[in-house]
C-alpha atoms as a PDB file:
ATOM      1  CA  UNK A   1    -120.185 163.024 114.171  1.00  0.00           C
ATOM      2  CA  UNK A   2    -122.602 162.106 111.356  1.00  0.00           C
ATOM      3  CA  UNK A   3    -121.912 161.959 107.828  1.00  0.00           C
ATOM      4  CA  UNK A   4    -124.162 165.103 106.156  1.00  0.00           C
ATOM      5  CA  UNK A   5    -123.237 165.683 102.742  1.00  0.00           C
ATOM      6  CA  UNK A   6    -120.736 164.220 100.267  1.00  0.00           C
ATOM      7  CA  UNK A   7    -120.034 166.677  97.015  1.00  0.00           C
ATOM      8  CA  UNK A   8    -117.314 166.225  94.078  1.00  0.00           C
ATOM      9  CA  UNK A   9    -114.130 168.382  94.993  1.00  0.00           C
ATOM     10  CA  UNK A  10    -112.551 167.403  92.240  1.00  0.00           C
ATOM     11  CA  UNK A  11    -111.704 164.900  89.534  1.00  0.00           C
ATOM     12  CA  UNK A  12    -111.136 162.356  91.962  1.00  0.00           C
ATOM     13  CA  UNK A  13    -111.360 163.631  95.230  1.00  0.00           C
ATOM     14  CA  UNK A  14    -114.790 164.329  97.276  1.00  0.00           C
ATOM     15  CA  UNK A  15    -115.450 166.644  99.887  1.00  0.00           C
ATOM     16  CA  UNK A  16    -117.155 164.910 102.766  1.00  0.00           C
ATOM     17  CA  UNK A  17    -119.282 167.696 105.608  1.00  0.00           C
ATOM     18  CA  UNK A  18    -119.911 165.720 109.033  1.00  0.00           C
ATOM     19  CA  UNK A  19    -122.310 167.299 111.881  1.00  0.00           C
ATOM     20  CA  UNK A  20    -122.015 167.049 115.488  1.00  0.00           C
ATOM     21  CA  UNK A  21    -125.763 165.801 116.584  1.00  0.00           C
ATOM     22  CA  UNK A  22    -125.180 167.521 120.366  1.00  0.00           C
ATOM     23  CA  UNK A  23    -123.753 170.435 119.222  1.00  0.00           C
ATOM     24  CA  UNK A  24    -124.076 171.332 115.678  1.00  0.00           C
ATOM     25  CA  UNK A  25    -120.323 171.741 115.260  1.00  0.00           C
ATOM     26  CA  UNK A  26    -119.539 171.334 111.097  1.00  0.00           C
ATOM     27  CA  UNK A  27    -116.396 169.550 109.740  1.00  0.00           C
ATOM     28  CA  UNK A  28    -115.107 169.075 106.250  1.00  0.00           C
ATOM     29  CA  UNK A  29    -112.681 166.543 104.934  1.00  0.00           C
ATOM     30  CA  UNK A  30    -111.328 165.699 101.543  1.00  0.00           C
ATOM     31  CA  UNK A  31    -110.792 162.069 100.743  1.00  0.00           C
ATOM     32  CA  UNK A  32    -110.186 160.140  97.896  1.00  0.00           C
ATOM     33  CA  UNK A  33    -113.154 159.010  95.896  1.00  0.00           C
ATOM     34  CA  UNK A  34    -112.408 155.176  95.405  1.00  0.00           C
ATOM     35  CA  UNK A  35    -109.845 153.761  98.693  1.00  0.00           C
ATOM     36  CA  UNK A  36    -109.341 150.965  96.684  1.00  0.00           C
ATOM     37  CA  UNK A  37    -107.733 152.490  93.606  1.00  0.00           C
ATOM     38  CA  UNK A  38    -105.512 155.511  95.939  1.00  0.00           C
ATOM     39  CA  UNK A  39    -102.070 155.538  96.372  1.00  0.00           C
ATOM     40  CA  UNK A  40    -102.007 154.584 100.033  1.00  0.00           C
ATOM     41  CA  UNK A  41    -103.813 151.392  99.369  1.00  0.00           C
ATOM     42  CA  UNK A  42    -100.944 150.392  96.945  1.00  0.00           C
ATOM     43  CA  UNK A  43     -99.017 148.626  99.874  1.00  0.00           C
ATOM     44  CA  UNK A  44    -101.971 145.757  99.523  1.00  0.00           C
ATOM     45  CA  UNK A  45    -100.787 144.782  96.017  1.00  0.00           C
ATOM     46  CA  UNK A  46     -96.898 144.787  97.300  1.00  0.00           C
ATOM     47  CA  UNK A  47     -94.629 141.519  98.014  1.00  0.00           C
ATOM     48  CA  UNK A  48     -94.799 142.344 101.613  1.00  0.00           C
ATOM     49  CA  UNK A  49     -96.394 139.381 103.296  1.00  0.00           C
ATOM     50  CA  UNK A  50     -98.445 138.962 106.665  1.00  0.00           C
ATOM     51  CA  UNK A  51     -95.754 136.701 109.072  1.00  0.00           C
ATOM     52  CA  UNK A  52     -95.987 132.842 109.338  1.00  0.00           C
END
């Protein structure tokens, strides 16, 4: 799959279209706008620790 369009789905959310080259099949995923600054990326700013 290969990444064909990226457009604003909302205020901080984009909506990503990928193509199938061999196929033309058409997929569409939300995802946050900035990884870095989403919820699921607080666990990097946590106390929990890599081990020793």
């Amino acid at each position: 799959m290969m990444l064909a369009r990226i457009s604003p789905a909302s205020e901080s959310y984009d909506s990503r279209t990928f193509v199938c080259t061999k196929c033309d099949h058409t997929q569409t995923r939300t995802v946050a706008r900035d990884p870095m600054k989403s919820e699921t990326a607080g666990w990097q700013y946590s106390e929990l620790k890599a081990p020793e």
